[in-house]
C-alpha atoms as a PDB file:
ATOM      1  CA  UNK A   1     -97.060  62.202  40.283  1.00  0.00           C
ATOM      2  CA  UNK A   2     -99.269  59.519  42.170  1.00  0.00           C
ATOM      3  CA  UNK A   3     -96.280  57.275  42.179  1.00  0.00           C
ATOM      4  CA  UNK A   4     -93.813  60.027  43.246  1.00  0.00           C
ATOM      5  CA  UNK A   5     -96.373  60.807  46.456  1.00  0.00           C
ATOM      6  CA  UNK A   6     -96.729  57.102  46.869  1.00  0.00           C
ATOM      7  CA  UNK A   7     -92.869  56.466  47.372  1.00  0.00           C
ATOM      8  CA  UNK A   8     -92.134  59.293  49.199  1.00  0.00           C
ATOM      9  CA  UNK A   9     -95.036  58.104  51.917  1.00  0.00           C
ATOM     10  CA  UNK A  10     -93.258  54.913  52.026  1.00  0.00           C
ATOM     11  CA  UNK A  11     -90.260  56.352  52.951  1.00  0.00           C
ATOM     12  CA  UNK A  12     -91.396  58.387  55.674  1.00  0.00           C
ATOM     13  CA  UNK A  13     -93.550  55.296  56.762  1.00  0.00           C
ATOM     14  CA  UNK A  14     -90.006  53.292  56.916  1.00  0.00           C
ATOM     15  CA  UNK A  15     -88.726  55.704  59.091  1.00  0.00           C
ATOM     16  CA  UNK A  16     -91.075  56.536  61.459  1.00  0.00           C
ATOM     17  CA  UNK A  17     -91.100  52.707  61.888  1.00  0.00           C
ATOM     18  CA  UNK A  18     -87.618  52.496  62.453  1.00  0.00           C
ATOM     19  CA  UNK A  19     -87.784  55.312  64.434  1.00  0.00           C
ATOM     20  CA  UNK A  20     -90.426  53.647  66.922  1.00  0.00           C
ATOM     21  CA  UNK A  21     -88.254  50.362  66.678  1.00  0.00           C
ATOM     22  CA  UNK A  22     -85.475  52.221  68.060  1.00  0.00           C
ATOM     23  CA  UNK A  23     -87.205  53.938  70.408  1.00  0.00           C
ATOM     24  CA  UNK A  24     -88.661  50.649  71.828  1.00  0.00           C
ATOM     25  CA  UNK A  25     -86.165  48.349  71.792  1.00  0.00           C
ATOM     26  CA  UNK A  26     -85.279  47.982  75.479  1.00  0.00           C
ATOM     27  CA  UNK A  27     -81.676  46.793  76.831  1.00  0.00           C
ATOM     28  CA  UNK A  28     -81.042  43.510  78.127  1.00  0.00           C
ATOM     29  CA  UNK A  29     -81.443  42.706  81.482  1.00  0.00           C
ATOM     30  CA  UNK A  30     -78.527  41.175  83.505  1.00  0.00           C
ATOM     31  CA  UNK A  31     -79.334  39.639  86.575  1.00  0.00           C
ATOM     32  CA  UNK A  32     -76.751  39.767  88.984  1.00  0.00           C
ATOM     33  CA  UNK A  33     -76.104  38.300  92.816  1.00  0.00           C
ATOM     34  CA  UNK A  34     -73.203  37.877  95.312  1.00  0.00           C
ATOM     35  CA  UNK A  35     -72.026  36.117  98.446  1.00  0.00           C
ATOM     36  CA  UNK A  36     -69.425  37.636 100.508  1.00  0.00           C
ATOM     37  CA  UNK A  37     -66.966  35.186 102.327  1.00  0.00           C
ATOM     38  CA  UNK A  38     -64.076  37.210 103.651  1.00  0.00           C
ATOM     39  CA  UNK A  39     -63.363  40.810 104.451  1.00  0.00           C
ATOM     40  CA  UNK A  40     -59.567  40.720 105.623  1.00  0.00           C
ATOM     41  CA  UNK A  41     -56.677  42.976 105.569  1.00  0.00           C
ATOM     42  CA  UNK A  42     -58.563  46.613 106.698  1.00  0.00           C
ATOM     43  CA  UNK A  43     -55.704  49.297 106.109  1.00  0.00           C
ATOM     44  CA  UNK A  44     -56.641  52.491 107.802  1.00  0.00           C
ATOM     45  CA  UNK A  45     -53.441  54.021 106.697  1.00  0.00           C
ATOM     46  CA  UNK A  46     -53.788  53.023 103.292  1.00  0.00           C
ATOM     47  CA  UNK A  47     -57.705  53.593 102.715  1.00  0.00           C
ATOM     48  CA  UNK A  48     -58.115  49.506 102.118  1.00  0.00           C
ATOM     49  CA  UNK A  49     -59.432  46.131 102.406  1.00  0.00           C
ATOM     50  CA  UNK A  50     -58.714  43.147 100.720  1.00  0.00           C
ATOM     51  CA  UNK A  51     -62.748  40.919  99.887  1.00  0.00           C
ATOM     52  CA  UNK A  52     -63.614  37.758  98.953  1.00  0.00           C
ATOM     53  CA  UNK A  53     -66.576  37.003  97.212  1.00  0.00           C
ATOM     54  CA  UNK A  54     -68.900  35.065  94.858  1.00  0.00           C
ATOM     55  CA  UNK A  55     -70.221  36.605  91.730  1.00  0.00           C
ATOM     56  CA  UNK A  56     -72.981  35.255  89.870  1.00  0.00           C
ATOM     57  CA  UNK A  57     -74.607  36.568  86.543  1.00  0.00           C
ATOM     58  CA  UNK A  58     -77.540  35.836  84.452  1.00  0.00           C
ATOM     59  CA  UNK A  59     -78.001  36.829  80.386  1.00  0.00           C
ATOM     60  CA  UNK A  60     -79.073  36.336  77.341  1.00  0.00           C
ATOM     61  CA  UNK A  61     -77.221  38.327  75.270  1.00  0.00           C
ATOM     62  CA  UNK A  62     -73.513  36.360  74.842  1.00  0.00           C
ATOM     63  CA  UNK A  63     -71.537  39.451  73.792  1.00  0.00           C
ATOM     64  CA  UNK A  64     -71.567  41.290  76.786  1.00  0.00           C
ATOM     65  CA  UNK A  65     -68.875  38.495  78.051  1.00  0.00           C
ATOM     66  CA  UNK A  66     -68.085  38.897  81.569  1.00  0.00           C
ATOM     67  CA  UNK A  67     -65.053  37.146  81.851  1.00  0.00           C
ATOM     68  CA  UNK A  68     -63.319  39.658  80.308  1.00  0.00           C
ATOM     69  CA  UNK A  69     -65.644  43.192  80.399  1.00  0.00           C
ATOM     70  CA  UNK A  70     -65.982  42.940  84.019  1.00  0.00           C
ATOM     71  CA  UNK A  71     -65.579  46.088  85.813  1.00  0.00           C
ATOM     72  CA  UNK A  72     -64.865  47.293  89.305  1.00  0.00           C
ATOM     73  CA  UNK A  73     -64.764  50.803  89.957  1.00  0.00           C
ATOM     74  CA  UNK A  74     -63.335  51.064  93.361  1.00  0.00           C
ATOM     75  CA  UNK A  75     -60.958  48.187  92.985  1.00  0.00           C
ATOM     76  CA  UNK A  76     -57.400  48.947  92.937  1.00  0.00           C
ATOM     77  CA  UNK A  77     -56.680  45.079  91.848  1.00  0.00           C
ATOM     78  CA  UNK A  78     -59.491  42.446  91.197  1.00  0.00           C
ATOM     79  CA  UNK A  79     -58.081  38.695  91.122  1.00  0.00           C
ATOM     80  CA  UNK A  80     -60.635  35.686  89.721  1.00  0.00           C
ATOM     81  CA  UNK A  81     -59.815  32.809  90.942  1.00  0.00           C
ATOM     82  CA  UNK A  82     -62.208  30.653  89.368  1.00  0.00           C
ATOM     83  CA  UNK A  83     -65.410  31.146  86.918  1.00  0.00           C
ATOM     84  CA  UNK A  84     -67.709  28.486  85.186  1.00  0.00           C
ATOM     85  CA  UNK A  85     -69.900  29.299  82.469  1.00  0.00           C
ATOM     86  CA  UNK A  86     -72.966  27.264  81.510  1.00  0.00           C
ATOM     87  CA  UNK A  87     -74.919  28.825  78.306  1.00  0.00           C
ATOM     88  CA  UNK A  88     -78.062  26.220  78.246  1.00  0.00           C
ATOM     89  CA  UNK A  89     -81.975  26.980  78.048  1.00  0.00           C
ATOM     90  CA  UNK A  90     -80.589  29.807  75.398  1.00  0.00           C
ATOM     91  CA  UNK A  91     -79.105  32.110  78.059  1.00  0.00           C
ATOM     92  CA  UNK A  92     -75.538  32.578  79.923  1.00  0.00           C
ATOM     93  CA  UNK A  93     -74.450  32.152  83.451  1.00  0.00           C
ATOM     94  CA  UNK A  94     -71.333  32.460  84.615  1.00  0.00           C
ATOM     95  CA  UNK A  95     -70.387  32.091  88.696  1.00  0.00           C
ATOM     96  CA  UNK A  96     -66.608  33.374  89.434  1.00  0.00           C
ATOM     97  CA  UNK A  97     -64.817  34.038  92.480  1.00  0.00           C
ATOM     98  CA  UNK A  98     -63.333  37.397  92.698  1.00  0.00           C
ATOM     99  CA  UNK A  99     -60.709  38.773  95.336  1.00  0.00           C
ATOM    100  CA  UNK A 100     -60.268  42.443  95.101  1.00  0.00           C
ATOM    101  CA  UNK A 101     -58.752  45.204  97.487  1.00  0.00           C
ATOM    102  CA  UNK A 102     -60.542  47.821  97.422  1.00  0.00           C
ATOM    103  CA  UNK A 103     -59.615  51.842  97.875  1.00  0.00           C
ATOM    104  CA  UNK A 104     -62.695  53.542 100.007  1.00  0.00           C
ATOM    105  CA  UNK A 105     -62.482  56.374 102.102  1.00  0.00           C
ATOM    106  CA  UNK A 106     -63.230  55.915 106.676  1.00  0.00           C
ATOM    107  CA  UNK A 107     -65.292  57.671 108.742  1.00  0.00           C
ATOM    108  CA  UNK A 108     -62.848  57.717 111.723  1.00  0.00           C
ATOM    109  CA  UNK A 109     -64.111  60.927 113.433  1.00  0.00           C
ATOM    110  CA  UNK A 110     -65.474  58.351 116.542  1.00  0.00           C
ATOM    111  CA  UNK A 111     -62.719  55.606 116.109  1.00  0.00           C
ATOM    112  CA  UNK A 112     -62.637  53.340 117.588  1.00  0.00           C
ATOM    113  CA  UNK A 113     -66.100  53.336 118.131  1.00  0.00           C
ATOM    114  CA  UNK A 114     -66.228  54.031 114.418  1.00  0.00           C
ATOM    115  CA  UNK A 115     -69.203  53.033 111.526  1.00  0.00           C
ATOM    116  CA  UNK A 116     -67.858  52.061 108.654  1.00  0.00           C
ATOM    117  CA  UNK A 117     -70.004  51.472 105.158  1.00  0.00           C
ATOM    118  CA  UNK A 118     -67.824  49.444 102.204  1.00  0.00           C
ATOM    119  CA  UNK A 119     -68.992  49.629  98.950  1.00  0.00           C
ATOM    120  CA  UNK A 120     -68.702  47.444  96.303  1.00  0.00           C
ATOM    121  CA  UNK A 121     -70.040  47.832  92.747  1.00  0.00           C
ATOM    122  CA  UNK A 122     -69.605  46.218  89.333  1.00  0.00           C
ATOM    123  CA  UNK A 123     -70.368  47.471  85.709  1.00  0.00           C
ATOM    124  CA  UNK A 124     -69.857  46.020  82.026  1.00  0.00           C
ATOM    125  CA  UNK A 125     -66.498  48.204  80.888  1.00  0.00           C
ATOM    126  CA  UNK A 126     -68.190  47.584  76.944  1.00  0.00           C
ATOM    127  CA  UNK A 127     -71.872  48.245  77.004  1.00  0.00           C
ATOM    128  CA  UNK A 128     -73.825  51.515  78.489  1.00  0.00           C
ATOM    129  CA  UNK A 129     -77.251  51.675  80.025  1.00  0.00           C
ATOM    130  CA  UNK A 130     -79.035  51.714  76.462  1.00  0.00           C
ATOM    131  CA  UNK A 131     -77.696  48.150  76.060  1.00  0.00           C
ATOM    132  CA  UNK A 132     -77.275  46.788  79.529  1.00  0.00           C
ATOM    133  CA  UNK A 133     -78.952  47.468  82.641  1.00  0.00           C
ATOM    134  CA  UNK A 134     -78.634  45.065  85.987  1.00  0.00           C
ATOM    135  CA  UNK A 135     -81.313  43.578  87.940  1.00  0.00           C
ATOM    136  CA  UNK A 136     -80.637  42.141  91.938  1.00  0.00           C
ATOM    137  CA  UNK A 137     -80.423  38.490  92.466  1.00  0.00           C
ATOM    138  CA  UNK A 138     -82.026  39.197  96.468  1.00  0.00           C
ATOM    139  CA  UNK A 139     -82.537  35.257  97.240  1.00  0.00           C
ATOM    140  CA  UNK A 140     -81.186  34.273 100.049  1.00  0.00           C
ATOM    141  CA  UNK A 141     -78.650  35.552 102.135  1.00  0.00           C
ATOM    142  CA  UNK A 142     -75.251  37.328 100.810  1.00  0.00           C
ATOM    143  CA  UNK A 143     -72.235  37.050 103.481  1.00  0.00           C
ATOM    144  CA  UNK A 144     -71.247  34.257 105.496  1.00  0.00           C
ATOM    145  CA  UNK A 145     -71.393  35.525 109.105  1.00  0.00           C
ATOM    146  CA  UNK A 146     -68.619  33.589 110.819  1.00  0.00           C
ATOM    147  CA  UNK A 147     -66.040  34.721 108.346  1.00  0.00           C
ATOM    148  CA  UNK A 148     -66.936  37.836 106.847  1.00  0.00           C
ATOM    149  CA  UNK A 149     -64.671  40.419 109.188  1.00  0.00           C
ATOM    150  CA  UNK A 150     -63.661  39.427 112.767  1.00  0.00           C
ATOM    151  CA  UNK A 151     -63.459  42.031 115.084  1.00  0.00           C
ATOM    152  CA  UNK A 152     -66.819  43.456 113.685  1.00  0.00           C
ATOM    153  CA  UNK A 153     -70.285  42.904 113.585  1.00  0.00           C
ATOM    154  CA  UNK A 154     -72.304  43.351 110.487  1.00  0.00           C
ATOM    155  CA  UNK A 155     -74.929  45.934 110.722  1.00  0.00           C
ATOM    156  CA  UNK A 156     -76.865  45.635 107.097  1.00  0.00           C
ATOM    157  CA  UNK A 157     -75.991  44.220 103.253  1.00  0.00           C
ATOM    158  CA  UNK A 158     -78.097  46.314 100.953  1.00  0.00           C
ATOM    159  CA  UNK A 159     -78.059  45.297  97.628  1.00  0.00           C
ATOM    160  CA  UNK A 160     -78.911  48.086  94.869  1.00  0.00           C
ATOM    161  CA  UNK A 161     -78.834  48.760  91.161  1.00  0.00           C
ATOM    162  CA  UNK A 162     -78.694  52.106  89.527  1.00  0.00           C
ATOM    163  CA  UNK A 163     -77.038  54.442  86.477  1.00  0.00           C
ATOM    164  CA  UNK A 164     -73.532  56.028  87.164  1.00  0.00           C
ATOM    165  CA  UNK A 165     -72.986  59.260  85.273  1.00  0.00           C
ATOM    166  CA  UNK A 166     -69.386  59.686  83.105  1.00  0.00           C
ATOM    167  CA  UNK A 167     -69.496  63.180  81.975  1.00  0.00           C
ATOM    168  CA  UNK A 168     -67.403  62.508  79.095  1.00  0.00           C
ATOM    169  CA  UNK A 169     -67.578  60.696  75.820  1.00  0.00           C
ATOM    170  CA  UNK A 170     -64.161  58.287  76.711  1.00  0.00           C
ATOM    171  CA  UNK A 171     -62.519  59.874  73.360  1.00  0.00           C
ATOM    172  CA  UNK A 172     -65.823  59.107  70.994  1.00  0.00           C
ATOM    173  CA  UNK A 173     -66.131  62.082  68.438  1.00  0.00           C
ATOM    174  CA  UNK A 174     -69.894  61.036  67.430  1.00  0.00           C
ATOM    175  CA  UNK A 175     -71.188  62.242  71.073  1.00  0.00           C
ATOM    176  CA  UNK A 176     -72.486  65.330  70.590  1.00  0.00           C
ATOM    177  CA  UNK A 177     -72.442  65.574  74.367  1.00  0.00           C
ATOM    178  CA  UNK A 178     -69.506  64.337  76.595  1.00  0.00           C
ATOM    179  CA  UNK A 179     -71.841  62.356  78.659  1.00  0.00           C
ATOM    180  CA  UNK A 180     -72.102  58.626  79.452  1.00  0.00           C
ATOM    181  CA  UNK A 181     -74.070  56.706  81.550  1.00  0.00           C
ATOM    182  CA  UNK A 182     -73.666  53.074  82.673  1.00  0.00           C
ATOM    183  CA  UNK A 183     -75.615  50.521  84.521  1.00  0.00           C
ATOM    184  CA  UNK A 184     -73.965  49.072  87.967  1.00  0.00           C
ATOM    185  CA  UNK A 185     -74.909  46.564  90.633  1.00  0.00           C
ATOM    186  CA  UNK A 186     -74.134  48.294  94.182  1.00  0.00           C
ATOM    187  CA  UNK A 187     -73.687  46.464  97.191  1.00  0.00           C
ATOM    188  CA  UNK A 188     -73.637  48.782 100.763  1.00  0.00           C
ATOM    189  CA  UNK A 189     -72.372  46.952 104.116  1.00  0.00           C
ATOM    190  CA  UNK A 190     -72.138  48.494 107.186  1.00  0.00           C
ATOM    191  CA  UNK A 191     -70.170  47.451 109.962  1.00  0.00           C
ATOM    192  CA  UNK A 192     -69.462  48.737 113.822  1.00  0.00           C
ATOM    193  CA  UNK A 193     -66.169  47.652 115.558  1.00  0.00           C
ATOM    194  CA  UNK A 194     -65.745  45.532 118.904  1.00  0.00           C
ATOM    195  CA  UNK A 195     -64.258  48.483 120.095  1.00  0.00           C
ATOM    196  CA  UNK A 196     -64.011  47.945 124.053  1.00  0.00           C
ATOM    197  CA  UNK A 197     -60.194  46.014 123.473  1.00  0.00           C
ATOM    198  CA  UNK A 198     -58.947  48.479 121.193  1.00  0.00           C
ATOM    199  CA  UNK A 199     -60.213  51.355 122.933  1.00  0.00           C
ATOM    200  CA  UNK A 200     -58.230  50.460 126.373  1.00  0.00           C
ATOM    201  CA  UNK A 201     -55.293  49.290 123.893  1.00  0.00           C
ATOM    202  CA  UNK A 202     -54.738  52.598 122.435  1.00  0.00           C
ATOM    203  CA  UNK A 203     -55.628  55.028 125.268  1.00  0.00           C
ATOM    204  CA  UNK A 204     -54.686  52.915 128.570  1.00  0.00           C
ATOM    205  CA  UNK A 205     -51.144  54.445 128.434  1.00  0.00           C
ATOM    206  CA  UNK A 206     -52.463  57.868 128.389  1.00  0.00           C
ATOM    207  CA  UNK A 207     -54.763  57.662 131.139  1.00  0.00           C
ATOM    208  CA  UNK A 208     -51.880  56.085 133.109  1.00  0.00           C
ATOM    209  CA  UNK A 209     -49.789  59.204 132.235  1.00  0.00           C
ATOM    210  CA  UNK A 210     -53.081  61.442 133.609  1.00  0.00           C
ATOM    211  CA  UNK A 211     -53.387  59.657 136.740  1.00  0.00           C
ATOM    212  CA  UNK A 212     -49.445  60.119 137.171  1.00  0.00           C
ATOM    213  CA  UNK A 213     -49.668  63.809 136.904  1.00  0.00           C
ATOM    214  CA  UNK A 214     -53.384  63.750 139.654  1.00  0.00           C
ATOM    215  CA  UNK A 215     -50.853  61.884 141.920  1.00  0.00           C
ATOM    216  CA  UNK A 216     -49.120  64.653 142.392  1.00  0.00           C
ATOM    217  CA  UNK A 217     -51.923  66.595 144.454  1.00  0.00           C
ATOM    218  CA  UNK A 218     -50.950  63.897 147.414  1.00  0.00           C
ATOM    219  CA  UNK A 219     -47.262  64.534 147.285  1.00  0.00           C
ATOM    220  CA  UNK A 220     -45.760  66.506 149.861  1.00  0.00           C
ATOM    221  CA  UNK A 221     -45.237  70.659 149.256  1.00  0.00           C
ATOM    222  CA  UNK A 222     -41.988  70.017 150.010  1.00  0.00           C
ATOM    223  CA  UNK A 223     -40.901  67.946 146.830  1.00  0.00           C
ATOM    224  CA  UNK A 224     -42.422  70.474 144.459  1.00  0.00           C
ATOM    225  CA  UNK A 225     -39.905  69.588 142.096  1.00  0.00           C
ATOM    226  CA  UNK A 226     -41.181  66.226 141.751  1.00  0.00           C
ATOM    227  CA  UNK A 227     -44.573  67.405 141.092  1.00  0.00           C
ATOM    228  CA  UNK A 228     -43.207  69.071 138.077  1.00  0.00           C
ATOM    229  CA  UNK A 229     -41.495  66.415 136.603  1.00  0.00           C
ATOM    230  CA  UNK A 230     -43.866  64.477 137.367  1.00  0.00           C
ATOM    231  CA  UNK A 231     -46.717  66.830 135.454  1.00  0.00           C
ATOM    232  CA  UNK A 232     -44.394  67.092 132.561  1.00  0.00           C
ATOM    233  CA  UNK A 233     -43.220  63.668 132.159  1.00  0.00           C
ATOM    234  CA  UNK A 234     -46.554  62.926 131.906  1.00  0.00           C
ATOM    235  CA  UNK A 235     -47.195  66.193 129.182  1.00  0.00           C
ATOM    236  CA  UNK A 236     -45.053  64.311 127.059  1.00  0.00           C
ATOM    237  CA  UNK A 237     -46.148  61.133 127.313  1.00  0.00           C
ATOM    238  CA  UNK A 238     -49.624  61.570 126.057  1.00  0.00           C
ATOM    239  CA  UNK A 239     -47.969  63.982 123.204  1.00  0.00           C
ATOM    240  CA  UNK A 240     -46.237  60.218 122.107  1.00  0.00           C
ATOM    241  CA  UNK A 241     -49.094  58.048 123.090  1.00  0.00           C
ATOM    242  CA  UNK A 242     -51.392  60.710 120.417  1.00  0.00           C
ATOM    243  CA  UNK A 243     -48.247  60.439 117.563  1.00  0.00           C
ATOM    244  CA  UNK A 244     -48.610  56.259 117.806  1.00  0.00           C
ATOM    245  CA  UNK A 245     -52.213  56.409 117.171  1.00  0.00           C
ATOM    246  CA  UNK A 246     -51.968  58.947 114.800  1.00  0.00           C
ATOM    247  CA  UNK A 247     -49.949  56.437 113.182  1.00  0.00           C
ATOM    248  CA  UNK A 248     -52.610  54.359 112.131  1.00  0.00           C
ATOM    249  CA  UNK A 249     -55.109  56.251 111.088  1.00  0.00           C
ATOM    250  CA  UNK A 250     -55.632  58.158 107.462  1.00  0.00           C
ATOM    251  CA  UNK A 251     -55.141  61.948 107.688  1.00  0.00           C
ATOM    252  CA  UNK A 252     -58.356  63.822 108.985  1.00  0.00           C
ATOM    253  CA  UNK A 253     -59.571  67.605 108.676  1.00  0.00           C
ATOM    254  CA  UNK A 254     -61.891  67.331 111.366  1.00  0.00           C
ATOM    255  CA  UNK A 255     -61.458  66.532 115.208  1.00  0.00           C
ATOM    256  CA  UNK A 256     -61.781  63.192 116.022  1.00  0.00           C
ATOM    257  CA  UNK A 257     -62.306  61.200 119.091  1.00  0.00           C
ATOM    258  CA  UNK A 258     -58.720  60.671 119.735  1.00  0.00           C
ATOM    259  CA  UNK A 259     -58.229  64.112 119.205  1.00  0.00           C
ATOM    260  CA  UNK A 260     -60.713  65.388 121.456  1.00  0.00           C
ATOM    261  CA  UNK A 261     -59.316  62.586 124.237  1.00  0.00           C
ATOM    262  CA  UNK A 262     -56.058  63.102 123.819  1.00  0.00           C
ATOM    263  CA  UNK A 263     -56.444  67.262 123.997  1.00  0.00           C
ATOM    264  CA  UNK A 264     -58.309  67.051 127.074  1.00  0.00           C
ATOM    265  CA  UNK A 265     -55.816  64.684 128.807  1.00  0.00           C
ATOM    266  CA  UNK A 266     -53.291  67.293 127.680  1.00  0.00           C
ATOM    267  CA  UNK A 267     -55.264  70.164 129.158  1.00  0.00           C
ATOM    268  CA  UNK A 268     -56.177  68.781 132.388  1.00  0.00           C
ATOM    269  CA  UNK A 269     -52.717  67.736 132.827  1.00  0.00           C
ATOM    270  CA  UNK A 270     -51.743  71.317 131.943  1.00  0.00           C
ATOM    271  CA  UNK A 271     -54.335  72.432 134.741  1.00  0.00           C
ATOM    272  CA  UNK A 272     -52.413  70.258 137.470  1.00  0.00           C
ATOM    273  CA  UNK A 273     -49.291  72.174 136.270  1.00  0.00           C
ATOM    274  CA  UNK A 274     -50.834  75.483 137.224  1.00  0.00           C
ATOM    275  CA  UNK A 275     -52.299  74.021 140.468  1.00  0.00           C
ATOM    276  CA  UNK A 276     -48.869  73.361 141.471  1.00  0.00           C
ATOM    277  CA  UNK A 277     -47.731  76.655 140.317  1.00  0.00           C
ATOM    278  CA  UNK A 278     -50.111  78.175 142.606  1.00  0.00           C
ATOM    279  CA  UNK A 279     -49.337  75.423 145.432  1.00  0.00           C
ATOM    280  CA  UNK A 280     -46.009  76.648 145.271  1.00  0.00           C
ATOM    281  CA  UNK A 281     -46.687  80.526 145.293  1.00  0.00           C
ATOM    282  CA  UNK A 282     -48.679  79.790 148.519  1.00  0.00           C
ATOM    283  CA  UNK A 283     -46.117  78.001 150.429  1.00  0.00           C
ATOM    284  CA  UNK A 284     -43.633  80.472 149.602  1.00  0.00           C
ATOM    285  CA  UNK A 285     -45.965  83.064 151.336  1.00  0.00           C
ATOM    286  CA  UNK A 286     -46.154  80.383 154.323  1.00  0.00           C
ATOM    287  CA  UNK A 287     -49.543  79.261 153.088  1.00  0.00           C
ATOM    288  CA  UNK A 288     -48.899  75.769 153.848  1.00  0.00           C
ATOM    289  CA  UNK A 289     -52.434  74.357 155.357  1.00  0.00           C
ATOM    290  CA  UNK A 290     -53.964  77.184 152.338  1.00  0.00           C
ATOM    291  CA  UNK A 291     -51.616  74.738 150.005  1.00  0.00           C
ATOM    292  CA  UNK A 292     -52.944  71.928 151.490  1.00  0.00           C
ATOM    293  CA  UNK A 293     -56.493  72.477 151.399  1.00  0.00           C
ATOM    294  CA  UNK A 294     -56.146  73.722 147.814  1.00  0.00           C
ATOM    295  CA  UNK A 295     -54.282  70.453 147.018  1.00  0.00           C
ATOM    296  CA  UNK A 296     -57.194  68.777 148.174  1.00  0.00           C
ATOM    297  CA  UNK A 297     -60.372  70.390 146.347  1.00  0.00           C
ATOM    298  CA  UNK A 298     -58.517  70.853 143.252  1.00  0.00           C
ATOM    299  CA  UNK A 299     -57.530  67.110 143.156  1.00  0.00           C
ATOM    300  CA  UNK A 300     -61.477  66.300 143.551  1.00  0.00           C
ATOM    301  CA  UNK A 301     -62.759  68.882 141.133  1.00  0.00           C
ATOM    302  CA  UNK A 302     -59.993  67.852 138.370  1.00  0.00           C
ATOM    303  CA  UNK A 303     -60.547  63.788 138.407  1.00  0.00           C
ATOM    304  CA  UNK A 304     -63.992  64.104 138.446  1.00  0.00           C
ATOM    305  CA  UNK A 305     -64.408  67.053 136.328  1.00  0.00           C
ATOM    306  CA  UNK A 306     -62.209  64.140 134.044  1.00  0.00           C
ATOM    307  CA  UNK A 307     -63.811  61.581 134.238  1.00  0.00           C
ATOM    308  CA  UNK A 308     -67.238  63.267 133.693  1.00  0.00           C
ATOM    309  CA  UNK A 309     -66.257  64.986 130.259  1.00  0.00           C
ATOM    310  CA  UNK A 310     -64.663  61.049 128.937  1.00  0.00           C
ATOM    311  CA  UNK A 311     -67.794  59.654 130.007  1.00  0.00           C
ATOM    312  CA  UNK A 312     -69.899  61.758 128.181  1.00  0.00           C
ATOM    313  CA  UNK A 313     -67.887  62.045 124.652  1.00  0.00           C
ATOM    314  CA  UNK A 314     -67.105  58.089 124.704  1.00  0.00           C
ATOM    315  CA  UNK A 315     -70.622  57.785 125.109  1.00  0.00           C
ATOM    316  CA  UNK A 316     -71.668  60.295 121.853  1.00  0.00           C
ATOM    317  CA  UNK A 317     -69.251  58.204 120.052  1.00  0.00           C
ATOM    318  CA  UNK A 318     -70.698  54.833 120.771  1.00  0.00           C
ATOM    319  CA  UNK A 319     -74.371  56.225 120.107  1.00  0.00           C
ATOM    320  CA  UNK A 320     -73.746  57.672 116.350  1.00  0.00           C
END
């Protein structure tokens, strides 16, 4: 009976043991740093941009194999170009350069005086946070300013690590829970656009068209049908200069900045319309000075009513 007792404390012994060993055992650590060369190729349309970059990781534990479990969630194609692996002082580091386009979704709503925030993350495609986690290589700097993205400056590179949560057990019947959760090295950078080029690229042709329909405020009553040509010709040519832009920019559900522009070029054009409409009514009652003098305030009130409302949402856009 002694010995019965005496075995079956054993055995519970063993497993509480085993139980704390499990319990314990902590996963590896992989240390993990980058250097960004080259940000090239931005597709608004499209939703992306093609990077360039150097990868470095640091590890003891050889299966986790990098060269081939390497995995980039927001990468729609990931091409490595070169990798060197050194596994001295009983631990593995491998350095490969990787050139991936990436999918990511813009913030347009004040292009082109848009912010922009790319992400970037890796993870190990074979191991899970109980096996793996990452730590940030944070020495020294991690993009090379002269040709990381022309055209933009470079506002911040943080450099993160964290868990990302897979609800669902990727086929394995043993889960008794479809949930997963992986360890990933996160890299944020935000950018703002040299915007002052683009900005009179895109929209010069529809102020052009505006001040082409305030002109006609100074032409004679007489030639009232040149005012309205003029005023619609000039309808219809910020209707094509919005479909151009519109062009190259992703579908939005909110108004943008070239919405908001391009609407209030249409509707102040639309007010010099009615002017002359009323211009018109007045001369045919033999209002001509009446015509005149409404030509006149109307044409100051309009342009600097304008100008005024461009000023101040350019400026909101600029300041986000």
């Amino acid at each position: 009976m002694v010995k019965r007792l005496y075995l079956a404390f054993t055995f519970i012994a063993i497993l509480f043991t085993q139980a704390a060993n499990a319990q314990a055992k902590k996963p590896d650590t992989v240390r993990a740093g980058i250097y960004i060369t080259s940000i090239h190729d931005i597709n608004f349309k499209d939703k992306e941009y093609t990077v360039s970059l150097w990868l470095w990781l640091k590890y003891k534990n050889k299966k986790f194999d990098f060269l081939h479990n390497l995995e980039v969630p927001q990468a729609k194609t990931v091409t490595q170009s070169y990798s060197t692996v050194d596994s001295s002082d009983n631990r593995i580091y491998i350095l490969m350069k990787l050139q991936c386009v990436m999918k990511d979704s813009w913030a347009i709503d004040n292009f082109p005086f848009d912010q922009q925030k790319l992400r970037f993350s890796i993870e190990n495609s074979q191991f899970d946070s109980k096996s793996l986690v990452f730590a940030a290589d944070t020495l020294g700097k991690h993009f090379d300013p002269r040709f990381t993205l022309r055209g933009w400056n470079i506002d911040s590179l943080d450099i993160s690590t964290g868990i990302k949560k897979y609800e669902t057990a990727f086929g394995d019947e043993s889960m008794a829970k479809p949930h997963t959760e992986y360890s990933n090295f996160k890299v944020w950078l935000t950018i703002n656009r040299n915007a002052m080029g683009l900005f009179w690229k895109m929209f010069l042709g529809m102020y052009v068209a505006f001040l082409i329909a305030y002109m006609c405020f100074y032409i004679h009553t007489d030639s009232i049908d040149s005012r309205f040509g003029l005023s619609v010709g000039a309808l219809f040519a910020v209707i094509g200069n919005k479909y151009i832009v519109d062009s190259a920019l992703p579908e939005s559900t909110t108004f943008t900045l070239v919405d908001t522009l391009h609407g209030l070029t249409l509707l102040f054009i639309l007010s010099v319309i009615i002017g002359t409409s009323y211009s018109l009514r007045l001369i045919k009652r033999d209002k001509v000075d009446k015509a005149k003098r409404f030509d006149f305030i109307a044409a100051q009130v309009l342009l600097g009513t304008y100008i005024i409302l461009n000023a101040w949402f350019i400026f909101e856009a600029t300041r986000v």
